[in-house]
C-alpha atoms as a PDB file:
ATOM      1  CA  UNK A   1       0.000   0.000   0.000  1.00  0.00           C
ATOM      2  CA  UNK A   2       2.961   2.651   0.799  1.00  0.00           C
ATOM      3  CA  UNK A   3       3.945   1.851  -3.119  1.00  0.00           C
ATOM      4  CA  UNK A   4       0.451   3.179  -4.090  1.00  0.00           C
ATOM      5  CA  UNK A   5       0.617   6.104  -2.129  1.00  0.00           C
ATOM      6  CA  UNK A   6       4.510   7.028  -3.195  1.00  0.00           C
ATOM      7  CA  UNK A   7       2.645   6.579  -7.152  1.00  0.00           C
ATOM      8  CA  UNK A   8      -0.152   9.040  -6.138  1.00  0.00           C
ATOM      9  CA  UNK A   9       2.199  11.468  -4.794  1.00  0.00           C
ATOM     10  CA  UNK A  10       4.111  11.416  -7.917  1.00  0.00           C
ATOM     11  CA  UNK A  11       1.088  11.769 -10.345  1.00  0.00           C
ATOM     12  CA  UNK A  12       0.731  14.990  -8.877  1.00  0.00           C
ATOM     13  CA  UNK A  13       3.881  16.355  -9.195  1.00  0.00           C
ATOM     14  CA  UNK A  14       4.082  15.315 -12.855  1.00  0.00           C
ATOM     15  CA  UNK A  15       0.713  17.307 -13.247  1.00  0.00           C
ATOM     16  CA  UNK A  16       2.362  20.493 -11.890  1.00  0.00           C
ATOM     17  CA  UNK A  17       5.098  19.692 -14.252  1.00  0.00           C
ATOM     18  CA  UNK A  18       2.989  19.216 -17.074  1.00  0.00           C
ATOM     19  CA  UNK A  19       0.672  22.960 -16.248  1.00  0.00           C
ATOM     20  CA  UNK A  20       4.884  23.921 -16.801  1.00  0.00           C
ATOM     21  CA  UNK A  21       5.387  22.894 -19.803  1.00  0.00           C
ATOM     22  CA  UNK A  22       2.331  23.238 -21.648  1.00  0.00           C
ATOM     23  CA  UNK A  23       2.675  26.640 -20.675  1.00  0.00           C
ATOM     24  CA  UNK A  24       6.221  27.128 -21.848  1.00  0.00           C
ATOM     25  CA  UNK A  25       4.871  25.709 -25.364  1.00  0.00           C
ATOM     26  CA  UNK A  26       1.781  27.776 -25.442  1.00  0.00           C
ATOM     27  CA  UNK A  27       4.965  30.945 -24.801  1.00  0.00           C
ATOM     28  CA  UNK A  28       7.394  29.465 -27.983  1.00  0.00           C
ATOM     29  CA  UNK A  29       3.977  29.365 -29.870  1.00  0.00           C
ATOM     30  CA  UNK A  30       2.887  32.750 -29.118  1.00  0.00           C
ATOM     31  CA  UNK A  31       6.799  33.999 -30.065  1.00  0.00           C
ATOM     32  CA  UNK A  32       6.469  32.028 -33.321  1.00  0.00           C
ATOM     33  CA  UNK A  33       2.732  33.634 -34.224  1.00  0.00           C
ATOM     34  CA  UNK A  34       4.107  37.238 -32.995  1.00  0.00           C
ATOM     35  CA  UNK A  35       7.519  36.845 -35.529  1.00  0.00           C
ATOM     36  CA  UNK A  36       5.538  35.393 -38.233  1.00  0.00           C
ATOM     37  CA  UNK A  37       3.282  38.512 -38.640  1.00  0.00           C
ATOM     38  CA  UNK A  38       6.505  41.055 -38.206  1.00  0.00           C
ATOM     39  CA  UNK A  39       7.863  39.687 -41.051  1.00  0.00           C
ATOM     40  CA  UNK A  40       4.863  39.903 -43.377  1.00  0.00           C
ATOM     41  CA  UNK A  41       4.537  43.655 -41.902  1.00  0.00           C
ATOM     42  CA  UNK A  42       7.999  43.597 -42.595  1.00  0.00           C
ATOM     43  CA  UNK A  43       7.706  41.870 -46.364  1.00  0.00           C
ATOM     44  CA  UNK A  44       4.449  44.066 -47.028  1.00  0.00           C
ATOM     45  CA  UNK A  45       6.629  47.680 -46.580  1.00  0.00           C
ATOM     46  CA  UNK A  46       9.346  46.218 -48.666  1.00  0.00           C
ATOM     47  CA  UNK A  47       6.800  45.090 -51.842  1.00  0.00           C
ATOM     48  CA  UNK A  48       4.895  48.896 -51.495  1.00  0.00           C
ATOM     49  CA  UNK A  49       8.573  50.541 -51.342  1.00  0.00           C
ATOM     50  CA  UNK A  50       9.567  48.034 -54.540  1.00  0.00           C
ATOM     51  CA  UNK A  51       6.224  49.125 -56.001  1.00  0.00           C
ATOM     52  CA  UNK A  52       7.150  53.065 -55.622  1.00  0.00           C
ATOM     53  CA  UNK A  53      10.466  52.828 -56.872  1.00  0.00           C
ATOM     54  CA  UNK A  54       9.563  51.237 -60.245  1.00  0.00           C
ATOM     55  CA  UNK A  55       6.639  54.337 -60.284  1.00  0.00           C
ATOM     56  CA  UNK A  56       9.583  56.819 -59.603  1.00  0.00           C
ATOM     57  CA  UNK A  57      11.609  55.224 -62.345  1.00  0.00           C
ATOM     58  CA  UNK A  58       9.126  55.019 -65.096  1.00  0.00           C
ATOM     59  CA  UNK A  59       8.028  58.533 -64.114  1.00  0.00           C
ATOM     60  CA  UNK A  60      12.125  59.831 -64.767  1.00  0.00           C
ATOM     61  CA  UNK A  61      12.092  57.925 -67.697  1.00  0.00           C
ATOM     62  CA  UNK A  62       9.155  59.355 -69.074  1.00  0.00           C
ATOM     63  CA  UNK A  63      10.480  62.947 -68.371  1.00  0.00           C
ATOM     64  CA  UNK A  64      13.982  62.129 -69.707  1.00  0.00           C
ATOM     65  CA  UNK A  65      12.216  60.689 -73.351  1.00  0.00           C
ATOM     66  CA  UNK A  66       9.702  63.950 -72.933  1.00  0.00           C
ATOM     67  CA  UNK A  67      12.630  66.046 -72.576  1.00  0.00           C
ATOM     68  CA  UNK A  68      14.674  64.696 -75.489  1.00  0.00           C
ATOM     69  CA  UNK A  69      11.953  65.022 -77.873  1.00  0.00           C
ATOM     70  CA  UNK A  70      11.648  68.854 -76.661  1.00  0.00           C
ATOM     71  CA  UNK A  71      15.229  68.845 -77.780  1.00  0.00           C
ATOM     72  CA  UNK A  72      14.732  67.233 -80.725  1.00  0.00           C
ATOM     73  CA  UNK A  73      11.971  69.662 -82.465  1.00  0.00           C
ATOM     74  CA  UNK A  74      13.738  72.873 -80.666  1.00  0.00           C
ATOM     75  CA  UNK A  75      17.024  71.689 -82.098  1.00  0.00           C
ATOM     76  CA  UNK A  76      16.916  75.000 -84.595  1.00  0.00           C
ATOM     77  CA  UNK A  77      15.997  77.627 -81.889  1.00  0.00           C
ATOM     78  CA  UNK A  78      19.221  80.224 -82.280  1.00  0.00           C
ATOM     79  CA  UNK A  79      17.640  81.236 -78.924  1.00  0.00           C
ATOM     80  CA  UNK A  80      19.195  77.836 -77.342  1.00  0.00           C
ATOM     81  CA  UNK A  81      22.278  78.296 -75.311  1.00  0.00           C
ATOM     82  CA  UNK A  82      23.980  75.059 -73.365  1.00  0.00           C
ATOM     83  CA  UNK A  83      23.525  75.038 -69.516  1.00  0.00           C
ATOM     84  CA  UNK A  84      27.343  75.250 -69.014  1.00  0.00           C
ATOM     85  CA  UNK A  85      28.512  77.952 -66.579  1.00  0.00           C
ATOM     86  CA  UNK A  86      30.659  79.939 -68.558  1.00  0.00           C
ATOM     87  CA  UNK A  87      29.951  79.076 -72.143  1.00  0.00           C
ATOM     88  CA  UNK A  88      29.096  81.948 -74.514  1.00  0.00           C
ATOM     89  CA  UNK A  89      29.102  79.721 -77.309  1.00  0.00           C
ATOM     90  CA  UNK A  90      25.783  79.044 -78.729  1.00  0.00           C
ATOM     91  CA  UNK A  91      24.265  75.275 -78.828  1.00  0.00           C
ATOM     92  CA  UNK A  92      21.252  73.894 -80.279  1.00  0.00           C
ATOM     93  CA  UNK A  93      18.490  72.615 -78.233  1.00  0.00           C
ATOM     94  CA  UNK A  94      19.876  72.643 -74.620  1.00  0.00           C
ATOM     95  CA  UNK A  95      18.418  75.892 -73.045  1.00  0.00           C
ATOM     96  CA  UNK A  96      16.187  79.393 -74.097  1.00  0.00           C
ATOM     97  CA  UNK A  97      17.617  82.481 -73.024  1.00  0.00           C
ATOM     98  CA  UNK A  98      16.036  85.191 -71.461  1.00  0.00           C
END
């Protein structure tokens, strides 16, 4: 009978063990769930930031190829200096004077 009793006391120390460790899980869990959705926050700012740079570069390109045909039909202007500091020489198609 004292073996029975010895058996009973330790079933109840393994079921404060086991409050322990299921709780300790439940913790790793929670630190898995909270990482997982910091790195789609994280994933989602770096696709909208991907997203606006290829908007910025199509926008530069589309000013640069605006630009150059500007240049190309005001080639003719004798009006059209270069944007060099300095240079009195005349240039077609770079800048109007004043």
């Amino acid at each position: 009978m004292s073996q029975s009793l010895a058996q009973i006391s330790l079933s109840r120390k393994q079921a404060g063990s086991s409050l322990i460790v299921s709780m300790i899980m439940l913790v790793v869990l929670m630190m898995m769930g909270v990482g997982a959705i910091v790195m789609s926050n994280t994933q989602y700012r770096v696709a909208g930031n991907f997203q606006f740079q290829n908007l910025a570069m199509a926008a530069a390109e589309s000013a640069l190829s605006q630009a150059e045909n500007w240049v190309a039909l005001n080639h003719s202007d004798p009006n059209l200096i270069t944007r060099v500091p300095g240079c009195t020489r005349r240039a077609p198609g770079l800048m109007p004077t004043q």
